[in-house]
Protein backbone atom coordinates (compact mmCIF):
# COMPACT_ATOMS: atom_id res chain seq x y z
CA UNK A 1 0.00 0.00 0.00
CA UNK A 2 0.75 3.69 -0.76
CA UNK A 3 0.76 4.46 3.24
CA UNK A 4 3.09 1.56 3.85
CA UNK A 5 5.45 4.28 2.38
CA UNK A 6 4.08 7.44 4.14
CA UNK A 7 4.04 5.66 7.67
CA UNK A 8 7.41 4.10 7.57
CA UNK A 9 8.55 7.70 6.64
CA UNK A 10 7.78 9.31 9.91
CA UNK A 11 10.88 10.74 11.69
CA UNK A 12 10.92 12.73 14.91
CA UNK A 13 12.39 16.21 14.34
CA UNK A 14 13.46 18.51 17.24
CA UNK A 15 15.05 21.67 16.55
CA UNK A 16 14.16 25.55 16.81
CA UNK A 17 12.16 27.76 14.42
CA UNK A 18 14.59 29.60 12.36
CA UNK A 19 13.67 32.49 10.04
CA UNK A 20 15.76 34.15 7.71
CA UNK A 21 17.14 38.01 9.15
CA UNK A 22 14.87 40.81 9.34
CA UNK A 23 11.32 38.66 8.25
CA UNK A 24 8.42 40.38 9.52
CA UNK A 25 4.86 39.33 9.15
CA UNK A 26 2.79 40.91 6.94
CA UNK A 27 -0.74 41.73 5.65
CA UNK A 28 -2.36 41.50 2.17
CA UNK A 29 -5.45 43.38 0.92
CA UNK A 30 -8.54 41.68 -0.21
CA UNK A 31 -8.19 43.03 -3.80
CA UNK A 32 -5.36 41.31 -4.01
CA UNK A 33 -6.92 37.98 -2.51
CA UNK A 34 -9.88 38.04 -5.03
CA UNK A 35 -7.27 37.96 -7.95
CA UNK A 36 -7.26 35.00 -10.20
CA UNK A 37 -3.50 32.82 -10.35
CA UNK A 38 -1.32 34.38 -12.72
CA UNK A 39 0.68 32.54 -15.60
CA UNK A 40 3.88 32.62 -13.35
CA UNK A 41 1.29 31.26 -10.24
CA UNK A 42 1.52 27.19 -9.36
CA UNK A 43 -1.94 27.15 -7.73
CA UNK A 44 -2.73 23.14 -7.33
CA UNK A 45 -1.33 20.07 -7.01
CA UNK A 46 0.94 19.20 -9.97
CA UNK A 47 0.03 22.92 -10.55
CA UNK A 48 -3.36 21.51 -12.67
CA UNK A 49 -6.36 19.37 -12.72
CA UNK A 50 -4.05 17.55 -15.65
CA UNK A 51 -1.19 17.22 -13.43
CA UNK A 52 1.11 18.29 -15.78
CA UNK A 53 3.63 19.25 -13.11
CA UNK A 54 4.89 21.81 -16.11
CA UNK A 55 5.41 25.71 -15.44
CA UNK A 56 5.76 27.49 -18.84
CA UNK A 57 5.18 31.52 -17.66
CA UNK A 58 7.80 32.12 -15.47
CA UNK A 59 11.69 32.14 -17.30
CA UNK A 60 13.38 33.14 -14.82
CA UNK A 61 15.53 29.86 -13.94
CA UNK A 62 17.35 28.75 -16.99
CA UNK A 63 19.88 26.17 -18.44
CA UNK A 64 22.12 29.10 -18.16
CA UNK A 65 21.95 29.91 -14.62
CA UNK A 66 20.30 26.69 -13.06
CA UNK A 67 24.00 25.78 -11.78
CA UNK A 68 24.46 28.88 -9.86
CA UNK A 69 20.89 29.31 -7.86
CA UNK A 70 21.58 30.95 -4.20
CA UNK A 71 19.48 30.66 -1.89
CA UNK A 72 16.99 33.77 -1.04
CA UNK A 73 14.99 32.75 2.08
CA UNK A 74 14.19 30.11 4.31
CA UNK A 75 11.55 29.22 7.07
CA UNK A 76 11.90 26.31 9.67
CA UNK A 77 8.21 25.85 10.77
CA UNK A 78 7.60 25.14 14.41
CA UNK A 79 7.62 21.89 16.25
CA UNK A 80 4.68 20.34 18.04
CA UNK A 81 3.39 21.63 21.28
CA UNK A 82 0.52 18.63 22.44
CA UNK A 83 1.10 15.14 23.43
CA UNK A 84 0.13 12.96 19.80
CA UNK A 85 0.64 15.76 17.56
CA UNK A 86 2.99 14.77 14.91
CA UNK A 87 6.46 16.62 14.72
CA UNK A 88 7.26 19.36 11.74
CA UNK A 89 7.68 17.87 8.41
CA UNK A 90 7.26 19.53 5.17
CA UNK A 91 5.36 16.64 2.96
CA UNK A 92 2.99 18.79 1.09
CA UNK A 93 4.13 20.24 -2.19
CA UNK A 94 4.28 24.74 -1.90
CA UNK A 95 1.22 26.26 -3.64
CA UNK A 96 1.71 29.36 -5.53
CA UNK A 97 -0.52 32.53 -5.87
CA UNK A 98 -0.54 35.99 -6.22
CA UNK A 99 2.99 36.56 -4.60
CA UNK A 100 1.78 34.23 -1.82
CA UNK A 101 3.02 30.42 -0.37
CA UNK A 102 0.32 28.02 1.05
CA UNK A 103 1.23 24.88 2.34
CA UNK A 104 0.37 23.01 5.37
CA UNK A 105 2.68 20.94 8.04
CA UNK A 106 2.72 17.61 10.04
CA UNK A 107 1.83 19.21 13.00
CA UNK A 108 -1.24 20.84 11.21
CA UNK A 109 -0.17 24.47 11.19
CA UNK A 110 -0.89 25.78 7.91
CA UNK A 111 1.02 28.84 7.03
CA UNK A 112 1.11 31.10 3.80
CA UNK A 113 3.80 33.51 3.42
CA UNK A 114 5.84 35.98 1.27
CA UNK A 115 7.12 34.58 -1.96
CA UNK A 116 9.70 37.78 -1.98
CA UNK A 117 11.16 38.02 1.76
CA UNK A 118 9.58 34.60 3.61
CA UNK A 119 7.73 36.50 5.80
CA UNK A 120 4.61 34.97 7.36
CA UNK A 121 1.24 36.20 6.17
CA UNK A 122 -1.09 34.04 8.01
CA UNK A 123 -0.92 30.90 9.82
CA UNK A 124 -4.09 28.71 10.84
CA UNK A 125 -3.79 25.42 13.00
CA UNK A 126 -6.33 22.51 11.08
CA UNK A 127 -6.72 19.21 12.39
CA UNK A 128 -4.02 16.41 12.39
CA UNK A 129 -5.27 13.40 13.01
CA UNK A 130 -5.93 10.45 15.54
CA UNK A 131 -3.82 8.38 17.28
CA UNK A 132 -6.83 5.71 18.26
CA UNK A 133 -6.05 3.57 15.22
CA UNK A 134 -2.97 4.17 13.86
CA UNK A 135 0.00 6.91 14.92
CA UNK A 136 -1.32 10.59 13.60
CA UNK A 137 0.14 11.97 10.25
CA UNK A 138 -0.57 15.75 10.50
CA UNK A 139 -1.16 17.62 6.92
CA UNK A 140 0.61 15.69 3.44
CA UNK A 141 -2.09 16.80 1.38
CA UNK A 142 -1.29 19.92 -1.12
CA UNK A 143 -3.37 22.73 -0.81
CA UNK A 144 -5.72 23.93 -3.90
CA UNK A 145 -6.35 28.17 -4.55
CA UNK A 146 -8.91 28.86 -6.71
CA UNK A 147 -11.84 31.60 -6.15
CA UNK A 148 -14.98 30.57 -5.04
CA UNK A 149 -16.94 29.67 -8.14
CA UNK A 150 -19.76 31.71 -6.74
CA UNK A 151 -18.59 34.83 -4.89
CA UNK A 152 -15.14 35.26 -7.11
CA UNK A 153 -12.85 35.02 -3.69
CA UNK A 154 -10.16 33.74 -3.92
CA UNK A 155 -10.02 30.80 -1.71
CA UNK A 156 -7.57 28.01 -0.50
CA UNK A 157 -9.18 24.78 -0.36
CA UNK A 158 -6.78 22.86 2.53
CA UNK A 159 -7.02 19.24 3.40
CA UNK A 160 -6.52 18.50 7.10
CA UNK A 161 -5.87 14.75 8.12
CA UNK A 162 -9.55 13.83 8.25
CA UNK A 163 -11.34 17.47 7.36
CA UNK A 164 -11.34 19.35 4.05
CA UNK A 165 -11.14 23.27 4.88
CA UNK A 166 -12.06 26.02 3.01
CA UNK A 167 -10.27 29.34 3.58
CA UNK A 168 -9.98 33.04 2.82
CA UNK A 169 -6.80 33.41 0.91
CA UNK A 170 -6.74 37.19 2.39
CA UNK A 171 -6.98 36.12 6.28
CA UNK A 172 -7.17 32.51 6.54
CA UNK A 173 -10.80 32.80 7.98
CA UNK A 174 -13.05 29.89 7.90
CA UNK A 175 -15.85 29.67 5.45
CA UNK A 176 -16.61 25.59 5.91
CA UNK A 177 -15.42 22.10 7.20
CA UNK A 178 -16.06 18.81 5.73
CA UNK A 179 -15.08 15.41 6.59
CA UNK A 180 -13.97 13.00 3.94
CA UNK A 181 -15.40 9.83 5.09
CA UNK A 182 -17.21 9.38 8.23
CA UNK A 183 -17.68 12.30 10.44
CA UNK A 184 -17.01 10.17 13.85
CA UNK A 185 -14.74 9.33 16.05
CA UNK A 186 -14.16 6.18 14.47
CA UNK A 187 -14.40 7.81 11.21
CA UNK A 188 -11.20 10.45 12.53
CA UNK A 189 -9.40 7.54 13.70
CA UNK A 190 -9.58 5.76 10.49
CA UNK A 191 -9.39 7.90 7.54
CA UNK A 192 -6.57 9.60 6.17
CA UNK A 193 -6.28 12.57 3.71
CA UNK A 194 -3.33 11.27 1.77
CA UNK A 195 -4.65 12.72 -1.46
CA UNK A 196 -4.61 16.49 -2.89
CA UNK A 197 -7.94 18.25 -3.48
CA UNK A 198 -8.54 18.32 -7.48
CA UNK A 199 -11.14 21.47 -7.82
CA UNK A 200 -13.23 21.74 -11.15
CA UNK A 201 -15.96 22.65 -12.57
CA UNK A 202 -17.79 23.90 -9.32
CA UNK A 203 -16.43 20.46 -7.63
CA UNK A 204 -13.73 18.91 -5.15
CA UNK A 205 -12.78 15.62 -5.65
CA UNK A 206 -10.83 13.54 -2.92
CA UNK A 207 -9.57 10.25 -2.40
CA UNK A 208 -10.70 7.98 0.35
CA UNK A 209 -8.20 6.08 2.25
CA UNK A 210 -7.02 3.91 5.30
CA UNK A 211 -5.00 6.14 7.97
CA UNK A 212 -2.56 2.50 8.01
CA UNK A 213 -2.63 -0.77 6.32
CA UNK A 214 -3.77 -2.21 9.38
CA UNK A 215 -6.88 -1.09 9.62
CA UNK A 216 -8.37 -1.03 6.16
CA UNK A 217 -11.86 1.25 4.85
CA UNK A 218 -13.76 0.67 2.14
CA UNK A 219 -11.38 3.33 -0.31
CA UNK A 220 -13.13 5.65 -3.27
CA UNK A 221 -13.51 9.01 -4.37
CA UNK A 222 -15.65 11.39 -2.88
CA UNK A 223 -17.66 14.87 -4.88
CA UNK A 224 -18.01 18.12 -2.36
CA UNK A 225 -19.28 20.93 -3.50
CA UNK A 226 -16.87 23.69 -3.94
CA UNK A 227 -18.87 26.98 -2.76
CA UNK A 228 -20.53 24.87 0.58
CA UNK A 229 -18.39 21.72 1.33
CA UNK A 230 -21.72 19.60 0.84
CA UNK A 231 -20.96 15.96 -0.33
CA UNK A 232 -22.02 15.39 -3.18
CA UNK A 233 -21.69 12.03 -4.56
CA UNK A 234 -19.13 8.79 -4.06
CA UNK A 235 -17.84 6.01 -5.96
CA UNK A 236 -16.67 3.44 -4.16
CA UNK A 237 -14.10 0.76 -5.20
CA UNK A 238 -15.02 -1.97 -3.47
CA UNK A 239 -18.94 -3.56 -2.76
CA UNK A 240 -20.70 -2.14 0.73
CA UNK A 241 -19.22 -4.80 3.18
CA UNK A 242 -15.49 -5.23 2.13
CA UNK A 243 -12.70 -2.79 2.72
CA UNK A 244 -9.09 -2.15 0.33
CA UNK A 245 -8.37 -0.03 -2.68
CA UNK A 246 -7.49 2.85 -1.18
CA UNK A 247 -7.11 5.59 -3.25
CA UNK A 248 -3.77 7.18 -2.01
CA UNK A 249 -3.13 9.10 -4.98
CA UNK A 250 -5.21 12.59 -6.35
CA UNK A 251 -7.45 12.45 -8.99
CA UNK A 252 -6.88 14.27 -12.48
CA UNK A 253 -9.96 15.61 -14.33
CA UNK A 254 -10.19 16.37 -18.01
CA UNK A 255 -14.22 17.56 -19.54
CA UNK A 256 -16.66 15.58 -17.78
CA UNK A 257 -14.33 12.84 -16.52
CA UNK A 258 -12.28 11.92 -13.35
CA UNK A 259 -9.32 9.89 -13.75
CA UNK A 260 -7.94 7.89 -10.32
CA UNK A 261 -5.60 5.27 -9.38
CA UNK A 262 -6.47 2.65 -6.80
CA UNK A 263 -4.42 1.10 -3.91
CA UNK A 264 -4.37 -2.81 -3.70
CA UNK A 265 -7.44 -4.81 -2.03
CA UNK A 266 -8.32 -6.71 1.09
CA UNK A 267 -5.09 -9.41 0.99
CA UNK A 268 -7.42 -11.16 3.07
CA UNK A 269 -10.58 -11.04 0.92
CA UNK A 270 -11.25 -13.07 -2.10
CA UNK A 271 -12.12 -10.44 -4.89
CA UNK A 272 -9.70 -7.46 -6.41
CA UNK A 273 -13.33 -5.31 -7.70
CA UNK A 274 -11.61 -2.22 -8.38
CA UNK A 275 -8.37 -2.37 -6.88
CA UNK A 276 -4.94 -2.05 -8.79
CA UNK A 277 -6.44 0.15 -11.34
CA UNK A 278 -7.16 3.26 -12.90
CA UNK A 279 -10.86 3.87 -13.34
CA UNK A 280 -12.48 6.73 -15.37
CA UNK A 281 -15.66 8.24 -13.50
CA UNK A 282 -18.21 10.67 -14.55
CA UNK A 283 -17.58 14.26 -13.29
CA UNK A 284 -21.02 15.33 -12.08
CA UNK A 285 -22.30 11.51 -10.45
CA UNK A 286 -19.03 9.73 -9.60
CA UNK A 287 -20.35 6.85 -12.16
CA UNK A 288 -17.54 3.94 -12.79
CA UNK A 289 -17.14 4.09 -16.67
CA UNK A 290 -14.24 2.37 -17.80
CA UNK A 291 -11.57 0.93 -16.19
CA UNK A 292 -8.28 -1.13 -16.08
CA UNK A 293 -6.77 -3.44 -13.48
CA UNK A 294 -2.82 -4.10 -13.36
CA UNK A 295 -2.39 -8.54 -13.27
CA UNK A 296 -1.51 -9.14 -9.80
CA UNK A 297 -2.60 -11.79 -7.23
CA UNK A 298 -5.05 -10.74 -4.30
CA UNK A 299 -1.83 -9.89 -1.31
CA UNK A 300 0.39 -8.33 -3.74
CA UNK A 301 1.38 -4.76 -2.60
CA UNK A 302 1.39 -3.13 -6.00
CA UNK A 303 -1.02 -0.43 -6.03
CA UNK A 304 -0.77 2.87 -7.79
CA UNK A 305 0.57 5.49 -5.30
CA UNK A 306 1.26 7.60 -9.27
CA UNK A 307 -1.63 10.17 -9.60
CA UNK A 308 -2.59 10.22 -13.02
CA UNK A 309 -1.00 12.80 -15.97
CA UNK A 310 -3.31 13.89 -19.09
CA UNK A 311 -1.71 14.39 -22.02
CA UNK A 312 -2.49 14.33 -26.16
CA UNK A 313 -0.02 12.59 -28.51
CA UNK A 314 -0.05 11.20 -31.83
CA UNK A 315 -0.90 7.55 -31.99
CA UNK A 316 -1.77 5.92 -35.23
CA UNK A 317 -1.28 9.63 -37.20
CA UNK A 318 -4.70 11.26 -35.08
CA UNK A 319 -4.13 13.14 -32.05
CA UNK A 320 -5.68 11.12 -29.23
CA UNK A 321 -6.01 12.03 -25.50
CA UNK A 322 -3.98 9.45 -23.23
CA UNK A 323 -3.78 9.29 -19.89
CA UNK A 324 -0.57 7.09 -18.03
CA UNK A 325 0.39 6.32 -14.23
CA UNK A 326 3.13 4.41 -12.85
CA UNK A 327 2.59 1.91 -10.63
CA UNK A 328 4.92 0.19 -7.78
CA UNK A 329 5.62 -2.68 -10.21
CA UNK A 330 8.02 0.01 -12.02
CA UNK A 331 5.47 0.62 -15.44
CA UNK A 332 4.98 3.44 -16.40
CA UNK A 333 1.64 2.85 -18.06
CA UNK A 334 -0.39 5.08 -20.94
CA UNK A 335 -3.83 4.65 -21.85
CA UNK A 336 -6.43 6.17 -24.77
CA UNK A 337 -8.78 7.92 -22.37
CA UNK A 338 -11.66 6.29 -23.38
CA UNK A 339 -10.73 3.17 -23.49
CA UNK A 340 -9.21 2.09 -20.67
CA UNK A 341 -10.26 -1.29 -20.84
CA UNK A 342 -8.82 -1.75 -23.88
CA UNK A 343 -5.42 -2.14 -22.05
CA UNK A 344 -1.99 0.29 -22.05
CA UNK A 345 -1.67 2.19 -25.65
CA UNK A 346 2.36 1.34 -24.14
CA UNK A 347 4.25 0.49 -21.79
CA UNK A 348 7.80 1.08 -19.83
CA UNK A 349 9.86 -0.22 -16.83
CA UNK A 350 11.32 2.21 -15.27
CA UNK A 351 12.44 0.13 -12.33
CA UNK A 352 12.41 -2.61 -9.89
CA UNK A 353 9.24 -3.98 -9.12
CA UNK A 354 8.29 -2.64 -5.68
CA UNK A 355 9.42 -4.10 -2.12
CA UNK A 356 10.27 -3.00 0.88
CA UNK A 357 13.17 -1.66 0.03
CA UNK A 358 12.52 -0.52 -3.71
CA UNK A 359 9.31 0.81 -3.59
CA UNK A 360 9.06 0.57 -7.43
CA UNK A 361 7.77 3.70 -8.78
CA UNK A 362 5.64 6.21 -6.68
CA UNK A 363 5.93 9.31 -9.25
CA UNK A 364 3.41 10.92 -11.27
CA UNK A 365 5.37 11.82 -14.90
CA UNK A 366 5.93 15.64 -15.65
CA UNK A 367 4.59 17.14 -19.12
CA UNK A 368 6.41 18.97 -21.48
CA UNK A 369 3.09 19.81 -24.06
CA UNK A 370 5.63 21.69 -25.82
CA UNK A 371 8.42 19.73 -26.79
CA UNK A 372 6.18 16.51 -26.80
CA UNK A 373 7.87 14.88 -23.68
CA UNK A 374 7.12 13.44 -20.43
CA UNK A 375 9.46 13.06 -17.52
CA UNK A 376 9.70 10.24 -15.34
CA UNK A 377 11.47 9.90 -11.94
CA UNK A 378 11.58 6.29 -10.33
CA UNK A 379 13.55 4.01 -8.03
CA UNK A 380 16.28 1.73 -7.99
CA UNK A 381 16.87 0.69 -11.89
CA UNK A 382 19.74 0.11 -14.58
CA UNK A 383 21.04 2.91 -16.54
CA UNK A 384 24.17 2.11 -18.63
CA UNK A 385 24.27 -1.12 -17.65
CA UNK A 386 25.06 0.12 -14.13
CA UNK A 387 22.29 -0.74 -10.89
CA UNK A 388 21.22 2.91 -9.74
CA UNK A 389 18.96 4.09 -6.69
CA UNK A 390 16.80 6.42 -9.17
CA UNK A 391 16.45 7.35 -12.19
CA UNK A 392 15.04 10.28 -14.45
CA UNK A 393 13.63 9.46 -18.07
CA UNK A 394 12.72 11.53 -20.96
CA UNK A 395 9.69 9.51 -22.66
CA UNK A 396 8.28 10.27 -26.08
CA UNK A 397 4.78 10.26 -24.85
CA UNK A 398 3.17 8.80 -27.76
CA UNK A 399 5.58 5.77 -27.78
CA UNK A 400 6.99 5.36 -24.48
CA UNK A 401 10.52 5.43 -25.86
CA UNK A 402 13.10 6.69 -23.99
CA UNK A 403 14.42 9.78 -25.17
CA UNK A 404 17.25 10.18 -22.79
CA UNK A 405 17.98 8.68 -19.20
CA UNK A 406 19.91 9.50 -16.12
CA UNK A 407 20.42 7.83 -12.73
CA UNK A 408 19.99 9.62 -9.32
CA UNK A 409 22.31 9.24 -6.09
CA UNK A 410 18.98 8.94 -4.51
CA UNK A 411 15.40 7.20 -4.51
CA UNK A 412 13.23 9.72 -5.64
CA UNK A 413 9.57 9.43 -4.04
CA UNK A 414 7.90 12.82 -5.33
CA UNK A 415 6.89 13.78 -9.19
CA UNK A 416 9.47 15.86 -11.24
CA UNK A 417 9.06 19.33 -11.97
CA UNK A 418 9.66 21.71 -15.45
CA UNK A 419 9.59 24.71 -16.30
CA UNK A 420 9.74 24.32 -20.19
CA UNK A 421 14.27 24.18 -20.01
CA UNK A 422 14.87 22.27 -16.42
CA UNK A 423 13.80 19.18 -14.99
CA UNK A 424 13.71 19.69 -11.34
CA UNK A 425 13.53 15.79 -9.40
CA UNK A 426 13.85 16.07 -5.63
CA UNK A 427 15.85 13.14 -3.58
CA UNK A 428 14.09 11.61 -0.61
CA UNK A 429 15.72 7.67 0.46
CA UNK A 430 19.96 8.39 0.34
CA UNK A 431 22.40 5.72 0.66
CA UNK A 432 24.50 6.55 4.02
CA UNK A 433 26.51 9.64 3.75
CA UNK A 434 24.83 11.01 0.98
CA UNK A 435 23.24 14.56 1.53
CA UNK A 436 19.47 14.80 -0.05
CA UNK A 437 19.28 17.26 -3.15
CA UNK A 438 17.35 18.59 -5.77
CA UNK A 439 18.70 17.69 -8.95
CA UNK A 440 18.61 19.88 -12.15
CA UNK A 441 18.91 18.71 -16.14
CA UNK A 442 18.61 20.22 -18.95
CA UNK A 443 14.92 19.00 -20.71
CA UNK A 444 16.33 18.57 -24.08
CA UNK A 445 19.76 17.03 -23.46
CA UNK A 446 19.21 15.82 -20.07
CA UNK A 447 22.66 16.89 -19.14
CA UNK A 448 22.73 17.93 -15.10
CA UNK A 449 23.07 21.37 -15.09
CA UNK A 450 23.14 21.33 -11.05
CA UNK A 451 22.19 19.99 -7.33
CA UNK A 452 21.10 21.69 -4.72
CA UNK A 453 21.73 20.27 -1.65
CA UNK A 454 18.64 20.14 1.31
CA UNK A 455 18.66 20.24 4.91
CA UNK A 456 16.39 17.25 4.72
CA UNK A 457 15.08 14.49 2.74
CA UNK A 458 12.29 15.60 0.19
CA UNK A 459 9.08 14.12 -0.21
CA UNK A 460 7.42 17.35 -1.60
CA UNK A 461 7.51 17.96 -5.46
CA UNK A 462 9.72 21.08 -6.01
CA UNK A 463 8.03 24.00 -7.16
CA UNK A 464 8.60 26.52 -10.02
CA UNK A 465 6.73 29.98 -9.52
CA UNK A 466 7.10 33.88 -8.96
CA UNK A 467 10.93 33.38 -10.45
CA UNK A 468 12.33 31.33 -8.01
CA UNK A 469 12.44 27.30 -6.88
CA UNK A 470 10.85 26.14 -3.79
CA UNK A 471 11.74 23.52 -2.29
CA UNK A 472 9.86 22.06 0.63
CA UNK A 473 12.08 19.65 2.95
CA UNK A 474 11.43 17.01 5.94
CA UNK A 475 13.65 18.32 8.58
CA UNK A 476 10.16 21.50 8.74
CA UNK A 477 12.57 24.02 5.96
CA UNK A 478 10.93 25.44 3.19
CA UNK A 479 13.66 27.10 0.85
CA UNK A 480 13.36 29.41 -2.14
CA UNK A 481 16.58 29.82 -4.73
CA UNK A 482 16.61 31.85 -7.18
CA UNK A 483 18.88 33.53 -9.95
């Protein structure tokens, strides 16, 4: 399972909140709230609905001066204060608006500051979770800003562990609170917002999934209304009465349909149903449409923890929509979007099956729409005939051929990042002695054009926006470089 990962992740981090010299906090006006993202602005997950992990507006970081990036800020968030809540860690990915960062901690605290100086803006504590089940997790979900598809604010749309918020961008005030699955004790103790809100259309869509492997729900996507937090509708991926196929991972949504990747079933039951598989739902009713299921026996642990990228390429000389995933037994999967059950258009391994120890591949692929190429980070494979811990890929995404590859010093866990001349992939599991980074290339060549080094492993997907990096670390630091 996807939170096999996540839980074996947690480390306890003690240290004291640094901020960089002379931050103040500061205010913003409302005018400037109710502004829609800007083309230099990463305001989602994957910074879209297609999780195309792509920034093309902003040209500020280069192949020219990639190498050479200083840092210009940095902001240790604070520890936790209460017995059971989780230490600082930065696992959500930054979200970008309107000169503003939103992203929310382990222990909670969500906090938006200054993309310039750092500076905190506003910081609101949301819920983090139970420990009656399973250990609490705090906040790993990135945050959504849109406006409000009714009033025109601009709002951030912030998943807690168990509670969906939505927020003023301006002040941080409170406008509702949902639960994604149960609303009950048991229901806090259980659930787990692993997932990133996807916000379309006048709709949120969310994932529903176990806290821990040990105590398994009945997993799905559920429909809230964006202006009031109402639920809406629900598919579920198993029959009322069983439990598995969790849906770790966040949904991408292109017209009327919801793409989403499932987690692996019940190893105790005696049915898959929807597990192992990317499904294709109806928008507006949460209706299963299509769907296909990766071969693998009922207590296999190779689910998709990949969110799904939407992309068009040229297949058989006619421009047809695709969708593709990876999934923990190292494919890197592409489908025609309607017709998933048709089976993969193609197909790559890009590395070890998953285990323990390998994890296969847990990253959603990066899209290029310009130069026609997706980007592909994964786990321990062979490049050059050598064994690697990662690897990066350029893939000609109507093919799956592999347009250039490079291995990692690292395993990387979260998606890549471009910007339309660098590939950005952060390293989270290092081999003893070596110090986490963010890695650079060049998208055409794929020649490294530089590594950052972090105070911390990296789960979060680096981020670029408003002319610099961001980079969002373990140890609590988020960093921005720039030129």
């Amino acid at each position: 399972m996807f939170c096999r990962l996540r839980v074996r992740l947690l480390v306890v981090c003690a240290a004291a909140v640094l901020v960089a010299t002379g931050l103040a906090q500061v205010a913003t006006s409302p005018a400037r709230a109710a502004a829609t993202a800007s083309g230099t602005d990463w305001p989602a997950y994957e910074r879209n609905v297609g999780h195309s992990s792509g920034m093309f507006g902003d040209t500020a970081v280069t192949t020219g001066n990639a190498g050479s990036l200083r840092e210009r800020w940095h902001y240790l968030v604070a520890d936790s204060t209460k017995a059971g809540q989780p230490h600082r860690r930065l696992d959500a990915s930054p979200t970008v608006v309107n000169g503003r960062i939103y992203i929310g901690s382990r222990t909670g605290m969500f906090y938006v500051f200054d993309t310039a100086t750092g500076a905190v803006v506003w910081q609101k504590q949301l819920d983090y979770g139970s420990n009656t089940y399973c250990a609490a997790k705090g906040i790993v979900g990135t945050a959504t800003v849109e406006p409000d598809p009714v009033t025109g604010v601009l709002t951030v749309y912030a998943p807690g562990a168990h509670f969906m918020y939505a927020l003023a961008a301006a002040t941080g005030a409170q406008k509702w609170k949902t639960a994604i699955g149960p609303n009950t004790t048991a229901g806090n103790g259980l659930y787990f917002n692993w997932s990133s809100p996807s916000v379309s259309g006048g709709h949120i869509y969310m994932g529903l999934a176990a806290n821990c492997e040990s105590h398994l729900i009945r997993g799905g996507v559920v429909s809230l209304n964006q202006h009031t937090g109402a639920v809406e509708h629900t598919y579920y991926a198993v029959p009322a009465g069983k439990v598995g196929a969790s849906v770790w991972s966040s949904e991408a949504v292109g017209g009327a349909s919801v793409f989403a990747t499932t987690g692996n079933p019940d190893p105790a039951g005696s049915t898959i149903d929807d597990a192992y598989s990317i499904v294709r739902l109806t928008g507006s009713t949460m209706a299963r449409q299509d769907k296909w299921t990766v071969p693998a026996r009922q207590a296999d642990d190779l689910d998709f923890g990949s969110s799904p990228t939407l992309f068009s390429a040229q297949v058989g000389g006619a421009t047809t929509k695709l969708v593709t995933a990876c999934n923990k037994n190292g494919v890197l999967y592409a489908w025609r979007r309607d017709q998933l059950a048709a089976g993969p258009v193609w197909s790559r391994q890009v590395s070890v099956s998953g285990s323990p120890t390998a994890l296969g591949c847990m990253a959603s692929p990066a899209l290029d729409y310009q130069m026609h190429r997706l980007f592909v980070a994964a786990n321990k494979t062979t490049i050059a005939g050598n064994v690697v811990p990662g690897g990066l890929r350029s893939i000609d995404p109507a093919t799956g051929v592999v347009q250039w590859e490079r291995g990692l010093p690292c395993m990387p866990v979260g998606s890549p990042t471009l910007n339309g001349q660098v590939v950005a992939v952060a390293m989270f599991g290092c081999p003893a002695g070596v110090t986490p980074t963010v890695e650079l290339f060049d998208e055409t060549t794929g020649n490294r054009l530089g590594s950052i080094p972090a105070p911390g492993s990296i789960f979060a997907q680096p981020v670029f926006a408003a002319g610099q990096l961001f980079v969002a670390s373990e140890d609590g630091t988020l960093t921005a470089y720039g030129p």
